[in-house]
Structures are given as C-alpha cells and as structure tokens.
N, C-alpha and C. Protein backbone atom coordinates (compact mmCIF):
# COMPACT_ATOMS: atom_id res chain seq x y z
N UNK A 1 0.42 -13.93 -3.59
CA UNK A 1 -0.25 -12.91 -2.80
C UNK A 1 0.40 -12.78 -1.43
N UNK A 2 0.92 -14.03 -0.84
CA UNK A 2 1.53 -13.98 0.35
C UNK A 2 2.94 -12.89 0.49
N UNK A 3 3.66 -12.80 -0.58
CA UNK A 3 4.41 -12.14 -0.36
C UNK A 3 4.26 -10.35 -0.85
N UNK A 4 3.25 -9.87 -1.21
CA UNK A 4 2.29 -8.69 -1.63
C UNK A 4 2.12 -8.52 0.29
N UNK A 5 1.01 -9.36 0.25
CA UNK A 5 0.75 -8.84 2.00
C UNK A 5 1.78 -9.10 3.38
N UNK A 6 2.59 -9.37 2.89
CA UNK A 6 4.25 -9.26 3.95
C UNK A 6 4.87 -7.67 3.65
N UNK A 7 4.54 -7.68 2.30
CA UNK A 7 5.46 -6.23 2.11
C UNK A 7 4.71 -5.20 2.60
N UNK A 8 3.33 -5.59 2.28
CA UNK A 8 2.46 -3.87 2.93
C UNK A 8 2.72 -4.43 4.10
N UNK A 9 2.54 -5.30 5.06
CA UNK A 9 1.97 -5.50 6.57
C UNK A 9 3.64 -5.14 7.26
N UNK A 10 4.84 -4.79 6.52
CA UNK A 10 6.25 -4.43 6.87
C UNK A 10 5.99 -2.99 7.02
N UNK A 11 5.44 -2.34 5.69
CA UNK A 11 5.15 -0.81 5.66
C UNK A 11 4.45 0.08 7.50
N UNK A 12 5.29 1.04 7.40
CA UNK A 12 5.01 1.84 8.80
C UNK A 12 3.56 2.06 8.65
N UNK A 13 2.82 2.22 9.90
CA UNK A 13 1.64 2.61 9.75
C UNK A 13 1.19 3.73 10.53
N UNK A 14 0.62 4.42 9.87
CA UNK A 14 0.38 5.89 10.13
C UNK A 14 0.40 6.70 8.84
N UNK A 15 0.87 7.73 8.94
CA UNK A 15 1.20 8.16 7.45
C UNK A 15 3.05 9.21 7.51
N UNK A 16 3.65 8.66 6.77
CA UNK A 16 5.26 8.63 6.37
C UNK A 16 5.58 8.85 5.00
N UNK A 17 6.69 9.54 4.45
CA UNK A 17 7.01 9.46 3.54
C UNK A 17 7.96 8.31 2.85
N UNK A 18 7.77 8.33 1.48
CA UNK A 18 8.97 7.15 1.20
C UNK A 18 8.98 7.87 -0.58
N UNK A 19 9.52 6.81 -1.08
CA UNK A 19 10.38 6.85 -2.51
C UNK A 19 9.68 5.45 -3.08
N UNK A 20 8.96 5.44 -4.41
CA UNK A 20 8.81 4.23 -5.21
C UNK A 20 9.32 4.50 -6.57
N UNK A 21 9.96 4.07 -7.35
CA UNK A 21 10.28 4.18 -8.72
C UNK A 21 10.55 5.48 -9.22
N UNK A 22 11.71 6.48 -8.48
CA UNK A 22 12.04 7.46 -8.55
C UNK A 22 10.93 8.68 -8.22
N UNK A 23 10.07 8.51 -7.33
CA UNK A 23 9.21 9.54 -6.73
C UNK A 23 8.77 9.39 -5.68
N UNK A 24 8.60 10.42 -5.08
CA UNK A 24 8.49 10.39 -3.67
C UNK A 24 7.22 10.69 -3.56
N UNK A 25 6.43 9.96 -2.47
CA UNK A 25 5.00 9.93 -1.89
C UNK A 25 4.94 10.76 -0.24
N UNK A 26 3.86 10.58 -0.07
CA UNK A 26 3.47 10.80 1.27
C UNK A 26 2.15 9.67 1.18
N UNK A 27 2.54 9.07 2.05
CA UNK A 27 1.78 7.40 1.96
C UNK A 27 0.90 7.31 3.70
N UNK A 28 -0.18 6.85 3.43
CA UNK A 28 -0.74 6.77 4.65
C UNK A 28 -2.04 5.04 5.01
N UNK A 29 -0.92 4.75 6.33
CA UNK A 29 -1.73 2.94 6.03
C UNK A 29 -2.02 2.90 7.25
N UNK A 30 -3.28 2.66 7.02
CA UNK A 30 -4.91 2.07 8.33
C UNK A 30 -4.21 0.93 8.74
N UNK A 31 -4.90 0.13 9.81
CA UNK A 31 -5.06 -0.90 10.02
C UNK A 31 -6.39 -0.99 10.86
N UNK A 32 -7.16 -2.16 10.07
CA UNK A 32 -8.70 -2.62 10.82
C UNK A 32 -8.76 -3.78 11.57
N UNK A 33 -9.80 -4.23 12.11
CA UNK A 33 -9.84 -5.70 12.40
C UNK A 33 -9.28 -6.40 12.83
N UNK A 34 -8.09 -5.86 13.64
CA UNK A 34 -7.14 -6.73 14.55
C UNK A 34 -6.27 -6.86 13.22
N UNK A 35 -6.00 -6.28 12.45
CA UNK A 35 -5.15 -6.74 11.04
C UNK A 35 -5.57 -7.40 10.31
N UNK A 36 -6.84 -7.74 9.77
CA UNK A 36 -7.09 -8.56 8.80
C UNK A 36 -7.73 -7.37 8.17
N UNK A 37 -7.63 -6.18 7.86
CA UNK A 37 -8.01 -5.20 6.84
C UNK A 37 -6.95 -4.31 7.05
N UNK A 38 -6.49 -3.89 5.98
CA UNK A 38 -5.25 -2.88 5.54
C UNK A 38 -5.67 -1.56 4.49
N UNK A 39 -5.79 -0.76 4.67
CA UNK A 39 -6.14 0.38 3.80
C UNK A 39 -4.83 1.02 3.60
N UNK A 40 -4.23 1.59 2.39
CA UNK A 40 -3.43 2.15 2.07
C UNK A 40 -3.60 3.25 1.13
N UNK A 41 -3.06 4.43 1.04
CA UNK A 41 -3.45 5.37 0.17
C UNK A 41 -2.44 6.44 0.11
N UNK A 42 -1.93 6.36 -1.01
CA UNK A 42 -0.42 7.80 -1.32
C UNK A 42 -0.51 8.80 -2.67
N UNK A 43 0.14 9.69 -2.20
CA UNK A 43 -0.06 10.68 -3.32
C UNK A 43 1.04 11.17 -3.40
N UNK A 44 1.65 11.48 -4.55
CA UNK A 44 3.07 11.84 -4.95
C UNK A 44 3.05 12.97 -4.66
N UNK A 45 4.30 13.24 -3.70
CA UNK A 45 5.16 14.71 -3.51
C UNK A 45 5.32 15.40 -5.29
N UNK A 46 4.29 16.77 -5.07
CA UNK A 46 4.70 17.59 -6.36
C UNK A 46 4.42 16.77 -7.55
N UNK A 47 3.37 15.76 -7.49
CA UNK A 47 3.05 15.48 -9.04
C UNK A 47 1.55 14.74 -8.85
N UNK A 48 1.23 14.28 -9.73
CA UNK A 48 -0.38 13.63 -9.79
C UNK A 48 -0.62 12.22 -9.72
N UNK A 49 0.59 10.90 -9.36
CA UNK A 49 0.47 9.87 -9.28
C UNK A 49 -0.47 10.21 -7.81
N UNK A 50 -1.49 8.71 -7.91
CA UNK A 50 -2.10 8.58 -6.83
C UNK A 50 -2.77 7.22 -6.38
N UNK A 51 -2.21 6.31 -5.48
CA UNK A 51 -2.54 5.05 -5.04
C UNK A 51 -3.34 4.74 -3.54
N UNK A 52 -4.35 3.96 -3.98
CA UNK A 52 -5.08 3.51 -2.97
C UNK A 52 -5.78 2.20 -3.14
N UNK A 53 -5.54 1.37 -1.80
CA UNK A 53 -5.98 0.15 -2.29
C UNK A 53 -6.12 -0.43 -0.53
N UNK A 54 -7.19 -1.34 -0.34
CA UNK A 54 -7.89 -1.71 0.82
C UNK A 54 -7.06 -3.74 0.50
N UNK A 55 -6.66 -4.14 1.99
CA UNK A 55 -6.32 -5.42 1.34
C UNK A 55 -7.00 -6.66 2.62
N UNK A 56 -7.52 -7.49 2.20
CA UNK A 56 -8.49 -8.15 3.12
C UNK A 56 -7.70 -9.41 3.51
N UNK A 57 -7.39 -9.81 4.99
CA UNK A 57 -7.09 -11.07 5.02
C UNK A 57 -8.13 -12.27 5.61
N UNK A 58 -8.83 -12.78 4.95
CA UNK A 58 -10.03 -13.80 5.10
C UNK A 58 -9.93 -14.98 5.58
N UNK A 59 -10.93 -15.93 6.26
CA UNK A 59 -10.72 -17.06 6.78
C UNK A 59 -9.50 -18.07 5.73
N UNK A 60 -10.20 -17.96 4.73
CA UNK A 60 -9.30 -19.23 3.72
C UNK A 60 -8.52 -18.51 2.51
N UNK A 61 -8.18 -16.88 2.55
CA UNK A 61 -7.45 -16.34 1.83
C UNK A 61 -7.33 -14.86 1.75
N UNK A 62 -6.31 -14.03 1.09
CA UNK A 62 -6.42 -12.78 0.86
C UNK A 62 -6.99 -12.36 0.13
N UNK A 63 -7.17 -10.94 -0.08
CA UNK A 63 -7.91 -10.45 -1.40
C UNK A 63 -7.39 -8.86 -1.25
N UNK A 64 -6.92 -8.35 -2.49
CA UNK A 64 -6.52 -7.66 -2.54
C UNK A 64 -7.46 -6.40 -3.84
N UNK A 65 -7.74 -5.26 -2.98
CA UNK A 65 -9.09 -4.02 -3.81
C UNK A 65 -8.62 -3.18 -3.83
N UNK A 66 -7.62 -2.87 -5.15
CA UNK A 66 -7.83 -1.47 -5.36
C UNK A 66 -8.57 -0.57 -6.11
N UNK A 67 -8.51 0.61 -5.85
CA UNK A 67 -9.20 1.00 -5.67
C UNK A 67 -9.41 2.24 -7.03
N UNK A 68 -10.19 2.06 -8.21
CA UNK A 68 -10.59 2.33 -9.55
C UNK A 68 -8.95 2.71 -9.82
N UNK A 69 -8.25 1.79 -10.27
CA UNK A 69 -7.03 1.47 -10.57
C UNK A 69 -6.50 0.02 -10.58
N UNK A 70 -5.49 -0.28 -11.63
CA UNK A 70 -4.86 -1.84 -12.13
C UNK A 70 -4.05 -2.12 -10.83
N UNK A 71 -4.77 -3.90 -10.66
CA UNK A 71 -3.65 -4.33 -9.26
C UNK A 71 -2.45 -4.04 -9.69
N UNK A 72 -2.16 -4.23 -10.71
CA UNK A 72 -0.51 -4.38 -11.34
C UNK A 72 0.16 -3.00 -11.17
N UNK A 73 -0.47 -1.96 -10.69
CA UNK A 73 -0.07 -0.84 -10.63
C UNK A 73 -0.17 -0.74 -8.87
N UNK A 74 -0.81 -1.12 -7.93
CA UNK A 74 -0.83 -1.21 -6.39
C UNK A 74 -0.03 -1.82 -6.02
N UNK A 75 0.57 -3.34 -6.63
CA UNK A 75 1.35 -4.35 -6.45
C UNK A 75 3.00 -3.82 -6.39
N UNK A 76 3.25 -3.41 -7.91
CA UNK A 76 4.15 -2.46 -8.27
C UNK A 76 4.49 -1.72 -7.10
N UNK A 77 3.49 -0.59 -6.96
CA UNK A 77 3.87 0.57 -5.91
C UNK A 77 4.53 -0.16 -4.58
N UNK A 78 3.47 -1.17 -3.84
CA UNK A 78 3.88 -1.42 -2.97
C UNK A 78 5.56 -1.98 -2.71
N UNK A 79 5.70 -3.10 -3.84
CA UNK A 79 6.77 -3.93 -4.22
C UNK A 79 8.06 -2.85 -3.53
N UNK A 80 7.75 -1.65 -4.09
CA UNK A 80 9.27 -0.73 -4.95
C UNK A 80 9.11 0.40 -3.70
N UNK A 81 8.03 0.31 -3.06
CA UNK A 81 8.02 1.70 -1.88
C UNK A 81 8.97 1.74 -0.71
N UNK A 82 9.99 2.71 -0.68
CA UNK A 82 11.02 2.55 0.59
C UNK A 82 10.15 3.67 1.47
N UNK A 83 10.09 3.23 2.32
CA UNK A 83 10.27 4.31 3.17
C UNK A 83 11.44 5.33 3.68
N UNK A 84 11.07 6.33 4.40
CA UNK A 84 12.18 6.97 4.38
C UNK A 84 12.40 7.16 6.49
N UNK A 85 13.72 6.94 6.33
CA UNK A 85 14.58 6.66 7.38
C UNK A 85 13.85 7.57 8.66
C-alpha cells in the first residue's frame, strides 16, 4: 500500500491532464486533512472510462475507498497515470 500512496501523493493536485494505458483523462486530486485524505477522480478524454477513489492515511495505517468500482482497477489507473508535461 505504501507504494500505491507515494504514487498518488507524487500526482499534481488540482485538476490536469495525463495518459494511463493508452487514454487520456482529465484527472482531478483534493487534498484534506493536512494530507491524510486524498480524493481523486478522472474521466477519460472522449470515452466513458471513469475513476474515483478517496485514500485515508490513519494513525496505524492506510486505507484505500474506491469508489463503487474494483481496487484493482484504481490501483492500476493510478500505477500507469502520466501526467502531462
């Protein structure tokens, strides 16, 4: 999980475009709580992929909620998301 929440907490925050697995998003990431809450949420340029997922950093661990969608599919996104220059 530690290295899941290095890659979002690298991601620009605001909302930016980038590229994950040959498609391009328009991606937009919160930050709460002095950083111990992360909201993230993107929607593909010109098609219907759509990711959102809230990620908690807690006294004795993370936790990661997305959001009516498979972590393995938030994890993924995040993993593979470039931003763009």
């Amino acid at each position: 999980m530690e290295s899941f929440g290095a890659a979002l907490s690298a991601l620009p925050l605001g909302t930016f475009t980038g590229t994950a697995n040959g498609r391009r998003y328009v991606v937009t990431k919160s930050v709460f709580a002095c950083g111990k809450s992360i909201k993230l949420v993107a929607e593909e340029l010109g098609g219907t992929d759509y990711i959102s997922l809230n990620w908690y950093k807690l006294a004795s661990s993370t936790r990661l909620k997305p959001c009516e969608m498979a972590e393995t599919k938030v994890r993924a996104f995040v993993d593979a998301l470039v931003p763009d220059a």
